[in-house]
Structure formats: structure tokens, C-alpha cells
N, C-alpha and C. Protein backbone atom coordinates (compact mmCIF):
# COMPACT_ATOMS: atom_id res chain seq x y z
N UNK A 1 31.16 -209.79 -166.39
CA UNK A 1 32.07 -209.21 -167.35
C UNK A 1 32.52 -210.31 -168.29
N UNK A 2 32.58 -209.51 -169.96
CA UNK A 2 32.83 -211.13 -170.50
C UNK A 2 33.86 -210.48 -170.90
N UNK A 3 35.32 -211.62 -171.20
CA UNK A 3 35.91 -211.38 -171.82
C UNK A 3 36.39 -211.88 -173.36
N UNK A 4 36.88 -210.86 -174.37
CA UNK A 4 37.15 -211.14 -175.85
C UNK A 4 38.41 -211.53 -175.99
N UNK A 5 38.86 -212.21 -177.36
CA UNK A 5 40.16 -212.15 -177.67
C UNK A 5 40.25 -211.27 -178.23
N UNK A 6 41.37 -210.80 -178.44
CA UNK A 6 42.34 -209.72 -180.06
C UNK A 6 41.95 -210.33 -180.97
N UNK A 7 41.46 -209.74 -181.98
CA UNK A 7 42.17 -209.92 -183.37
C UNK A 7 39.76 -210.43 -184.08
N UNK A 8 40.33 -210.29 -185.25
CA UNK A 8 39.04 -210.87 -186.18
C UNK A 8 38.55 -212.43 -185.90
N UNK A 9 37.37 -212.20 -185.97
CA UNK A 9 36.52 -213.41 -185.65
C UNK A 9 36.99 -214.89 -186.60
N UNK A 10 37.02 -215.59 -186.41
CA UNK A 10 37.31 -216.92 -187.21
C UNK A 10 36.94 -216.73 -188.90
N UNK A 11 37.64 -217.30 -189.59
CA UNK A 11 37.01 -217.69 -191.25
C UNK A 11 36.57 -218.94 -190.58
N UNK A 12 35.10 -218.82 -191.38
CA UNK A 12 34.65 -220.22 -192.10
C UNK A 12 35.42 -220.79 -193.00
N UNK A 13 34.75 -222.32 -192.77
CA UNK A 13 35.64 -222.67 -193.62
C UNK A 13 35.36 -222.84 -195.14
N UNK A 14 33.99 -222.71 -194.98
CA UNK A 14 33.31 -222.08 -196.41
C UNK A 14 34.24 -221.10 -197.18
N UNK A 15 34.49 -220.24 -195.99
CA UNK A 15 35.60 -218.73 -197.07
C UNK A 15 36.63 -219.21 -197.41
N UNK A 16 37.24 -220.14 -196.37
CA UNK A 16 38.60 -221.01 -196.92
C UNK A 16 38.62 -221.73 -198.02
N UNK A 17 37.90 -221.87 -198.34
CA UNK A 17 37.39 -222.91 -199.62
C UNK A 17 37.39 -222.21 -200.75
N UNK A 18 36.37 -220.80 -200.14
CA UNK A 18 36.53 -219.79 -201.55
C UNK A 18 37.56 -219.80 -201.93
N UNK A 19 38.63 -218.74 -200.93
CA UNK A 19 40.10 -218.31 -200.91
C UNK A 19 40.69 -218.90 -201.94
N UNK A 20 40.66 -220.33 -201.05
CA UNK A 20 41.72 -221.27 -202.19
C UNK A 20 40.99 -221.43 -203.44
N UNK A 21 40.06 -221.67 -203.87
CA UNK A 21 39.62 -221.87 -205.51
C UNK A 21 40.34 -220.22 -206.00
N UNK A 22 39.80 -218.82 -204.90
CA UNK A 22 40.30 -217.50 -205.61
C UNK A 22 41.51 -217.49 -205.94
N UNK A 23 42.65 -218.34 -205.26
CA UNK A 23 43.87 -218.40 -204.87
C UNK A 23 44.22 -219.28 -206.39
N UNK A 24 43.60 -220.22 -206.79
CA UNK A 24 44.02 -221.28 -208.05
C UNK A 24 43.14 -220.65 -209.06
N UNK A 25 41.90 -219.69 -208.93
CA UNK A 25 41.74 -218.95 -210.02
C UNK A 25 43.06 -218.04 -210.36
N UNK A 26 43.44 -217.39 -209.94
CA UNK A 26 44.62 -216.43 -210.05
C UNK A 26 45.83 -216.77 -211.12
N UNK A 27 46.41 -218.54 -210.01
CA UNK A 27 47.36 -219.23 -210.81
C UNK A 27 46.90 -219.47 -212.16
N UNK A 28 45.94 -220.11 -212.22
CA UNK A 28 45.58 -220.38 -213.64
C UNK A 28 45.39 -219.90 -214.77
N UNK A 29 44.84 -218.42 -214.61
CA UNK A 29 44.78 -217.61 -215.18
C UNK A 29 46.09 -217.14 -215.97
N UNK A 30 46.67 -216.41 -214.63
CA UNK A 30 47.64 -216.02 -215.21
C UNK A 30 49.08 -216.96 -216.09
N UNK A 31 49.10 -218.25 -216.32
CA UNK A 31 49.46 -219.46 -216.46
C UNK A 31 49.05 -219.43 -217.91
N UNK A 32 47.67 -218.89 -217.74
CA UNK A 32 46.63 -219.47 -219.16
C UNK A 32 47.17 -218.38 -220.38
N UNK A 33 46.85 -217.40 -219.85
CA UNK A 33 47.06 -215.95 -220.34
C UNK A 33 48.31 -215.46 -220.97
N UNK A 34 49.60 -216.38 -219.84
CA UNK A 34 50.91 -216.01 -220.29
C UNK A 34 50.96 -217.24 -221.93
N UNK A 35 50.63 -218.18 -221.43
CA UNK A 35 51.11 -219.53 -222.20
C UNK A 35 50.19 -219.12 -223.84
N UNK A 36 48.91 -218.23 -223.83
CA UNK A 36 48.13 -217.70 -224.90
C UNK A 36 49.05 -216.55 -225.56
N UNK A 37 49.51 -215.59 -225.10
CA UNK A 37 50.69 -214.76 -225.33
C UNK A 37 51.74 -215.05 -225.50
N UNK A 38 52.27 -215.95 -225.37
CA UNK A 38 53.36 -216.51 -226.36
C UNK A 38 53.30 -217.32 -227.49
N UNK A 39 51.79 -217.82 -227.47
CA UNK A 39 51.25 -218.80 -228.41
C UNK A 39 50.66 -217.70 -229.73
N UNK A 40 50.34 -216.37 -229.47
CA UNK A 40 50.01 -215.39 -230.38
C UNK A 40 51.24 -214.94 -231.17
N UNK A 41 51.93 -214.85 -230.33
CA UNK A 41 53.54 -214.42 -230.87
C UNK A 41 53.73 -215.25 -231.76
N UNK A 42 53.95 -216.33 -231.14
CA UNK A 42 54.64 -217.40 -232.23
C UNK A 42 53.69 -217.65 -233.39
N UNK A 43 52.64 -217.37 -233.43
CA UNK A 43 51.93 -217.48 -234.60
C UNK A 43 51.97 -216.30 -235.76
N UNK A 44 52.18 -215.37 -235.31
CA UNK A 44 52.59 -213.71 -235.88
C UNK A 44 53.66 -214.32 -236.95
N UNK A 45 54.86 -214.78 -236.08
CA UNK A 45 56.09 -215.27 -236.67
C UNK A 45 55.82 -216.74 -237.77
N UNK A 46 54.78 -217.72 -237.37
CA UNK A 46 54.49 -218.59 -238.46
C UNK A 46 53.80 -217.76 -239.72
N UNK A 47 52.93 -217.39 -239.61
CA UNK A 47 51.59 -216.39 -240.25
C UNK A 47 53.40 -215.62 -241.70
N UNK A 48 53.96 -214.83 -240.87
CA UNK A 48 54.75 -213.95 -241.50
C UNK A 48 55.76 -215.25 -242.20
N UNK A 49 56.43 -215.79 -241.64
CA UNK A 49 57.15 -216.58 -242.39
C UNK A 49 56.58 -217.49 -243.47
N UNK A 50 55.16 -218.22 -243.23
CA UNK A 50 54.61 -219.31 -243.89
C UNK A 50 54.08 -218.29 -245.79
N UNK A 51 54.18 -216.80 -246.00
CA UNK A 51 54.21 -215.60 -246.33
C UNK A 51 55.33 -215.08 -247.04
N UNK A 52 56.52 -215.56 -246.44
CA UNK A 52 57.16 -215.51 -247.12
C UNK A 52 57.96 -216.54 -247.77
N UNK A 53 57.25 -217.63 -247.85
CA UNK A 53 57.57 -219.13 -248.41
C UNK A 53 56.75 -219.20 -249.36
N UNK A 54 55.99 -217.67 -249.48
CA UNK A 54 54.89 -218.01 -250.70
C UNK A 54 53.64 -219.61 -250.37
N UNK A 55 53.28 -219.76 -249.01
CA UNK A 55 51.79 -220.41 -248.22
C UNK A 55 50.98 -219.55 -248.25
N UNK A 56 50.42 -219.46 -249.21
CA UNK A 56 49.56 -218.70 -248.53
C UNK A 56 48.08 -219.12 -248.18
N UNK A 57 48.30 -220.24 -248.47
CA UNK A 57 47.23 -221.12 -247.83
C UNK A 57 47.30 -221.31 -246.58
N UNK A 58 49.03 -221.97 -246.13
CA UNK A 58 49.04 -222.08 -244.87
C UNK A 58 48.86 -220.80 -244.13
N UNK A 59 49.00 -219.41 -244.24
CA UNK A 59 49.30 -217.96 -244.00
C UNK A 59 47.58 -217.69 -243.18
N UNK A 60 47.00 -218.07 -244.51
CA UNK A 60 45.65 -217.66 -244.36
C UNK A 60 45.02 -218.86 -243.07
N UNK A 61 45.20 -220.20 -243.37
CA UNK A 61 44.74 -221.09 -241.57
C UNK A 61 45.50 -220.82 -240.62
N UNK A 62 46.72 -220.05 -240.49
CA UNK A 62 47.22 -219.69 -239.55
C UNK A 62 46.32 -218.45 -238.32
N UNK A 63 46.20 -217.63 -239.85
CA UNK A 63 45.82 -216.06 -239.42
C UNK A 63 44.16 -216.58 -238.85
N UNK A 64 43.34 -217.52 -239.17
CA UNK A 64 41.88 -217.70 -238.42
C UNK A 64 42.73 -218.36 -237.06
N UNK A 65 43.39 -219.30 -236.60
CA UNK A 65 43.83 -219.98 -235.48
C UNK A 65 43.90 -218.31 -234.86
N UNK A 66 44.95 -217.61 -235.34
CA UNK A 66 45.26 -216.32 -234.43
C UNK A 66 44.04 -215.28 -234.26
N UNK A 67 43.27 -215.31 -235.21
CA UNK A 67 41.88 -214.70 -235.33
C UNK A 67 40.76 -215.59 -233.74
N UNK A 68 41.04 -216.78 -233.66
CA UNK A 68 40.60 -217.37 -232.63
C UNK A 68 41.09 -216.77 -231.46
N UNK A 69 42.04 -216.68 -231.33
CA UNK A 69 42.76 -216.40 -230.21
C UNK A 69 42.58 -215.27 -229.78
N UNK A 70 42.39 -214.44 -230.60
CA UNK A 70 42.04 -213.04 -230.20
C UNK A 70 41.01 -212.86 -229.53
N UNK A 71 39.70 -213.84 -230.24
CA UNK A 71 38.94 -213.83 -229.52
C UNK A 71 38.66 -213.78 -228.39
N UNK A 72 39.39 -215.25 -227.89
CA UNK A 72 39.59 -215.67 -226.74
C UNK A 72 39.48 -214.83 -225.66
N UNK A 73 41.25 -213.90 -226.17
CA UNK A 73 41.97 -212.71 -225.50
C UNK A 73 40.79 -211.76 -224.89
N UNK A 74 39.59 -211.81 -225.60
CA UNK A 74 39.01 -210.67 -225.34
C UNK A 74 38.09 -211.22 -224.45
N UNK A 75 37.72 -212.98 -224.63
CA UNK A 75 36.55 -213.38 -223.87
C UNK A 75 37.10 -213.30 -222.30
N UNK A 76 38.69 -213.91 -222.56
CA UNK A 76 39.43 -213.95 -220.91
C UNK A 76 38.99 -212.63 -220.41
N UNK A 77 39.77 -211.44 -221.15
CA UNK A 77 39.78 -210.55 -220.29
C UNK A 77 38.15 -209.77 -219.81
N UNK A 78 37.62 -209.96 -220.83
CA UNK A 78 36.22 -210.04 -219.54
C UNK A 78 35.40 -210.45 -218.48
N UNK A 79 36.14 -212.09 -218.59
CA UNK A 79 35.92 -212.88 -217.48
C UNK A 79 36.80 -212.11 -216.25
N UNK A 80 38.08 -212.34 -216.84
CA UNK A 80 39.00 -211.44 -215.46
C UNK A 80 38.20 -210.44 -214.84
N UNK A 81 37.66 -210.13 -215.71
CA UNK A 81 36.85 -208.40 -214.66
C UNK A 81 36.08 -208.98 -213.74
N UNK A 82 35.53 -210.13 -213.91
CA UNK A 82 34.40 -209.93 -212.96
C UNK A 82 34.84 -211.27 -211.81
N UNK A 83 36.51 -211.24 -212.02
CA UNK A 83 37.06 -212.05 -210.95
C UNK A 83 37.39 -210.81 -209.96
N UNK A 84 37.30 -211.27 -208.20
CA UNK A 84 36.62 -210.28 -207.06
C UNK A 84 37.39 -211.19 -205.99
N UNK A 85 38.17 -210.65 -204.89
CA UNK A 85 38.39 -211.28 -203.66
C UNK A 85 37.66 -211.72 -202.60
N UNK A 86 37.83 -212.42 -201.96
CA UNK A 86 37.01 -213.02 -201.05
C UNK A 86 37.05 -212.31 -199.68
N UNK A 87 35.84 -211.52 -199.41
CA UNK A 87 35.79 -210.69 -198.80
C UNK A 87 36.44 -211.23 -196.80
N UNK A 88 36.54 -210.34 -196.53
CA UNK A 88 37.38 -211.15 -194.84
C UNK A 88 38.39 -211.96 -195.02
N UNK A 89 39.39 -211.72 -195.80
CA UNK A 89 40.38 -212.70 -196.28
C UNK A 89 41.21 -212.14 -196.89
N UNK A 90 42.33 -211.92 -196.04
CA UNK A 90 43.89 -211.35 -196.84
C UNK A 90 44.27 -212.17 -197.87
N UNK A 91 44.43 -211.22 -198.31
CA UNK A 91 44.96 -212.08 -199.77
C UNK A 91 46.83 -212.51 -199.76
N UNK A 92 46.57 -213.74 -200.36
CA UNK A 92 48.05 -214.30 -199.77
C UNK A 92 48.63 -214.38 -201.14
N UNK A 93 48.38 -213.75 -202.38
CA UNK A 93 48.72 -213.79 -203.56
C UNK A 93 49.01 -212.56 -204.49
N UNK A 94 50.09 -212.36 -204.84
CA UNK A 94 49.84 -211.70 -205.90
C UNK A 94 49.37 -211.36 -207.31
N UNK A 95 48.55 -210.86 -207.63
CA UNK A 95 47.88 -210.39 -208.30
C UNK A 95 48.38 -211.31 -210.07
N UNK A 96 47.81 -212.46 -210.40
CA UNK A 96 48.90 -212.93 -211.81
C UNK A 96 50.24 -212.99 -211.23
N UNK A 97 50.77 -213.41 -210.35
CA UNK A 97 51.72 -213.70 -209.96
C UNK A 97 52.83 -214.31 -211.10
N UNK A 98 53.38 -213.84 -211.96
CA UNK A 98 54.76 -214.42 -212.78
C UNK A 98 53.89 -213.86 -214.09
N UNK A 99 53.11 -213.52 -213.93
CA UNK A 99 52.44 -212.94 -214.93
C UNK A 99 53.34 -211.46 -215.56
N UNK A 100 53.64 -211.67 -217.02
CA UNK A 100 54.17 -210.76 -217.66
C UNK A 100 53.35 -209.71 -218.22
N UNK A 101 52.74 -208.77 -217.46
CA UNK A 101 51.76 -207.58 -217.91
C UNK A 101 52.95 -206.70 -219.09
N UNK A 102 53.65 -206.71 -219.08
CA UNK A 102 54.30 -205.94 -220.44
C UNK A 102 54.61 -206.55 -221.46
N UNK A 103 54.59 -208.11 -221.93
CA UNK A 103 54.17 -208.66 -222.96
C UNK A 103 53.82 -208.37 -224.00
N UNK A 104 52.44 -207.57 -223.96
CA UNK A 104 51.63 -207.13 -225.45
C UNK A 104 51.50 -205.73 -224.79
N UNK A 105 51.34 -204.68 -225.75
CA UNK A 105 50.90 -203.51 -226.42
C UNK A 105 49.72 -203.85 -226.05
N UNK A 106 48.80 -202.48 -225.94
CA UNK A 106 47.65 -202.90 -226.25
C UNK A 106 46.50 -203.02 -225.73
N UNK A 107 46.74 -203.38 -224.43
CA UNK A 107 45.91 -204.49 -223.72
C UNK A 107 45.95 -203.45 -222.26
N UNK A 108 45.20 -203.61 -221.67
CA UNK A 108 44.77 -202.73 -219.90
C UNK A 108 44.70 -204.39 -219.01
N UNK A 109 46.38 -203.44 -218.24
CA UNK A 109 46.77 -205.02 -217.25
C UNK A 109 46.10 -204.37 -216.10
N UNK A 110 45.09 -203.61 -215.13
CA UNK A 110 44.91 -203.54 -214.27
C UNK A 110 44.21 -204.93 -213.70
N UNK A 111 44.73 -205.34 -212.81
CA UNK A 111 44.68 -206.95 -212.11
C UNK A 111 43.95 -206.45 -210.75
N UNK A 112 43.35 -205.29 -210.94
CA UNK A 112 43.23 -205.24 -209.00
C UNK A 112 41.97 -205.52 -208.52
N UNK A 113 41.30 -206.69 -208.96
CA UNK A 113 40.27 -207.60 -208.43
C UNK A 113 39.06 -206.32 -208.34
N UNK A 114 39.29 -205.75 -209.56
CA UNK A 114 38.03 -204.64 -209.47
C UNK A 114 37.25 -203.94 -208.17
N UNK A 115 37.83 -203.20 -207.09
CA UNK A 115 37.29 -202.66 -205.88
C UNK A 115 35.57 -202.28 -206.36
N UNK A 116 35.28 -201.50 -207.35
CA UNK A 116 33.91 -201.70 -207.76
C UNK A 116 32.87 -203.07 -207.58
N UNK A 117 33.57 -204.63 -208.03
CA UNK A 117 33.01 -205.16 -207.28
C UNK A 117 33.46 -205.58 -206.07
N UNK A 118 31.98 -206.30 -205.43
CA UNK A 118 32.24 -206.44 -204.33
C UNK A 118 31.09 -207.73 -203.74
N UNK A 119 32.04 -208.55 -202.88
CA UNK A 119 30.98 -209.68 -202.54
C UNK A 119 30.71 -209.45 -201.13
N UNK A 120 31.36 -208.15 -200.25
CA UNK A 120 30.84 -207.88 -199.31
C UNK A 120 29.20 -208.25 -199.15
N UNK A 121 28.62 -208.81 -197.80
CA UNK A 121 27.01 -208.69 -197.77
C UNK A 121 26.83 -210.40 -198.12
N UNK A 122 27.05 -210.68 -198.58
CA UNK A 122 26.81 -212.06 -199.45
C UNK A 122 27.33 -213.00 -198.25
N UNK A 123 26.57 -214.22 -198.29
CA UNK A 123 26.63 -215.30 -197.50
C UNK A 123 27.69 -216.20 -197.59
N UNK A 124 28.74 -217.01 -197.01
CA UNK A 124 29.61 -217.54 -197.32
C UNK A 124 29.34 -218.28 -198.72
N UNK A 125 28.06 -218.89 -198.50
CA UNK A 125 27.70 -220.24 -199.48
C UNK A 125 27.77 -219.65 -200.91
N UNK A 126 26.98 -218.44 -200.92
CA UNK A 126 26.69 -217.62 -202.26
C UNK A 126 28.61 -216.97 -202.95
N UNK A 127 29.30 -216.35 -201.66
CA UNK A 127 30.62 -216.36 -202.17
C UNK A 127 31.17 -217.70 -202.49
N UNK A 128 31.47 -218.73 -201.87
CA UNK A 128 31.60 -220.20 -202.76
C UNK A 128 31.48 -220.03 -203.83
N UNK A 129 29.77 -220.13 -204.16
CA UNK A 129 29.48 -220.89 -205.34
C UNK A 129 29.67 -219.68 -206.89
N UNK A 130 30.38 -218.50 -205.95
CA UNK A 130 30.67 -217.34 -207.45
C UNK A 130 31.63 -217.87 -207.76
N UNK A 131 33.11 -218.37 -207.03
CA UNK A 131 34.27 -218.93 -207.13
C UNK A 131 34.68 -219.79 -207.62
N UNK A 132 33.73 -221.16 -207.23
CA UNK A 132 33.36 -221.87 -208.21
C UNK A 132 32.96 -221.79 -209.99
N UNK A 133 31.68 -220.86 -210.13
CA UNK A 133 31.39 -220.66 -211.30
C UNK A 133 32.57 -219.94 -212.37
N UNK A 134 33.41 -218.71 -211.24
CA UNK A 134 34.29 -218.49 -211.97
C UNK A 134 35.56 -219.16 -211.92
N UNK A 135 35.72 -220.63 -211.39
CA UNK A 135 37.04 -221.17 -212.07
C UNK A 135 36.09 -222.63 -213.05
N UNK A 136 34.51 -222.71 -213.28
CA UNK A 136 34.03 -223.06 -214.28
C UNK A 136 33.87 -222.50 -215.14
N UNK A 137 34.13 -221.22 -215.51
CA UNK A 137 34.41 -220.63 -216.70
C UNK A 137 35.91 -220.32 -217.48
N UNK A 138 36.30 -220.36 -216.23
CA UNK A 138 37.83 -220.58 -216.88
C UNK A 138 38.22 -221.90 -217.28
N UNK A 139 37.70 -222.92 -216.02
CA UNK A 139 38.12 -224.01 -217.33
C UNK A 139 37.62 -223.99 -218.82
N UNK A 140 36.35 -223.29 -218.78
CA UNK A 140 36.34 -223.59 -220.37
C UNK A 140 36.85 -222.87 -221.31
N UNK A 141 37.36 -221.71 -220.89
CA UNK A 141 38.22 -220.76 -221.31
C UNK A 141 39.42 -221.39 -221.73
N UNK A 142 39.97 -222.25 -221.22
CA UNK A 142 41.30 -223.32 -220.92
C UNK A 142 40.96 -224.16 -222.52
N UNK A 143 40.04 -224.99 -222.50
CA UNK A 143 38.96 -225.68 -223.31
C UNK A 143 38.94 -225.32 -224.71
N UNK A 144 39.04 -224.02 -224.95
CA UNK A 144 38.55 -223.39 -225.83
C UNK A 144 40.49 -222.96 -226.66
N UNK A 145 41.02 -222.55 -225.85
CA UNK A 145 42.13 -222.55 -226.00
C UNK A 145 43.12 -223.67 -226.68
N UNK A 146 42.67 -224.85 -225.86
CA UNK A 146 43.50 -226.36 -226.06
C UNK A 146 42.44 -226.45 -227.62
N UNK A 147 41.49 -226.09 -227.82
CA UNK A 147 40.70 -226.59 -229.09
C UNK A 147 41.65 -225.92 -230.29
N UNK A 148 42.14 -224.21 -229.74
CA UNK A 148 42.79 -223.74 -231.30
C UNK A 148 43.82 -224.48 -231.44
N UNK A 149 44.82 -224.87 -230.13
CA UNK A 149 46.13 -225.26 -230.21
C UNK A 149 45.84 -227.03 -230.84
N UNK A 150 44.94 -227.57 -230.84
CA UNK A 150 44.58 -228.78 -231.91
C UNK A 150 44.64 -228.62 -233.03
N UNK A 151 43.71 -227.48 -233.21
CA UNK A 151 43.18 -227.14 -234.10
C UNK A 151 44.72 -226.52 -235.47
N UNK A 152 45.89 -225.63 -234.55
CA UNK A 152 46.98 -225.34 -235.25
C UNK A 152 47.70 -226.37 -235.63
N UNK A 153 48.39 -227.77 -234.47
CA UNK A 153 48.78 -228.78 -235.03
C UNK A 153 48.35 -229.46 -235.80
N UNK A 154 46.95 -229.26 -236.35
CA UNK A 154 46.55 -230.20 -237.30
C UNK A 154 46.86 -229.91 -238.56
N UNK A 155 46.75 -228.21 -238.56
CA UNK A 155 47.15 -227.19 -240.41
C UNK A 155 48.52 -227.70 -240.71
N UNK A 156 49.43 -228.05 -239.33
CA UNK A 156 50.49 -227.77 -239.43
C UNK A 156 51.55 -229.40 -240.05
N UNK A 157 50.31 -230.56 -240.04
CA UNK A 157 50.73 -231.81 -240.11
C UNK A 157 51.03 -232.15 -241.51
């Protein structure tokens, strides 16, 4: 007769590894996302004021910086979609955690790690290295971001 313990079989520590990169994808994101949304705002308010100072030079390099950003907005939130939990692993986070989903108009805040996908089936190593790729795309997402916010202090010198 053999006997079992209670409870679910061990994480690897491969999944632990995921977890936590899924765990600092999350923070970052939502970090990135908030700090881009207030950075749109405040440009609305330069754009409109620099407009009514009669810039309209400055008005017009403002409005491509915010034209960037939009971009962005749209590249993040497609990346977000195809961010996914790490399967066998409670999640110890909330979802954008401090993250202000009522911010902007506009925009579809569903954060719920898309149940459609799914890394169920997949080998620890192969979940890793998605986790990885997707907090290498967010850094450059990050990247791309720090380039407009150069890119604004410089119109602005």
C-alpha cells in the first residue's frame, strides 16, 4: 500500500520562474500604461494651450509626440492580449494592480489574462521562454515610450 500526501504535486521551479517574470510582467505594465495615460493627458493640455498662445508650430510637434503615443496605446494593448497565466499556479496578483482602468474613455480594460488563451499542455521550458519573450516585448514597448518622452523634451527646449 503506498501512501500520498494532500494537496497538488510540487511547482517546478521552471514555473516559479515563469510566475515571477508573469508576476513583474503585470507590475510593469500596468506602471507603463498608467505613467503613458497621464503622459497623453498632459499633452492634450500642452497641444490645447501651446494653441492658444497662437504655437502652432509647437501645437502641431506636440500633436505627432501624442500621435506616437497612440500608437503605442494600441501596440501595448495588443501585446496585453496575448499576456496568459502560468498554468498550475495561483495567481498571487491582481490583475494591473493600482492600475486605473477608468482613466480614459474609450479603451476595453478587460485584464483577465484572456481564458481563450491557454498554455495548458506546454512544457515548463516552452511556458518560460513565452514569459520571457513577453516581458522582451514589453521592454521594448517601455523603449519606445522613453523615445517619445525624449523626443517631447526636446520640442519643448
Amino acid at each position: 500500500m503506498t501512501w500520498t500526501a494532500c494537496g497538488d504535486a510540487p511547482t517546478s521551479l521552471t514555473l516559479e520562474e515563469a510566475n515571477k517574470i508573469h508576476g513583474q510582467l503585470t507590475r510593469l505594465s500596468g506602471e507603463l500604461h498608467d505613467r503613458m495615460l497621464a503622459e497623453t493627458a498632459a499633452l492634450e493640455v500642452e497641444i490645447e494651450s501651446a494653441m492658444l498662445a497662437g504655437d502652432s508650430s509647437l501645437a502641431l510637434q506636440l500633436a505627432r509626440i501624442e500621435s506616437r503615443m497612440n500608437e503605442w496605446d494600441v501596440r501595448f494593448h495588443d501585446w496585453s492580449e496575448t499576456v496568459v497565466e502560468v498554468p498550475g499556479i495561483e495567481s498571487d496578483h491582481d490583475d494591473h494592480a493600482g492600475h486605473d482602468h477608468g482613466s480614459h474613455a474609450g479603451h476595453d480594460h478587460d485584464h483577465s489574462h484572456h481564458a481563450a488563451i491557454s498554455l495548458e499542455g506546454m512544457s515548463d521550458d516552452e511556458i518560460l521562454a513565452i514569459q520571457e519573450a513577453l516581458l522582451a516585448e514589453l521592454e521594448t514597448l517601455q523603449a519606445l515610450y522613453e523615445e517619445s518622452m525624449l523626443a517631447k523634451q526636446a520640442i519643448q527646449q
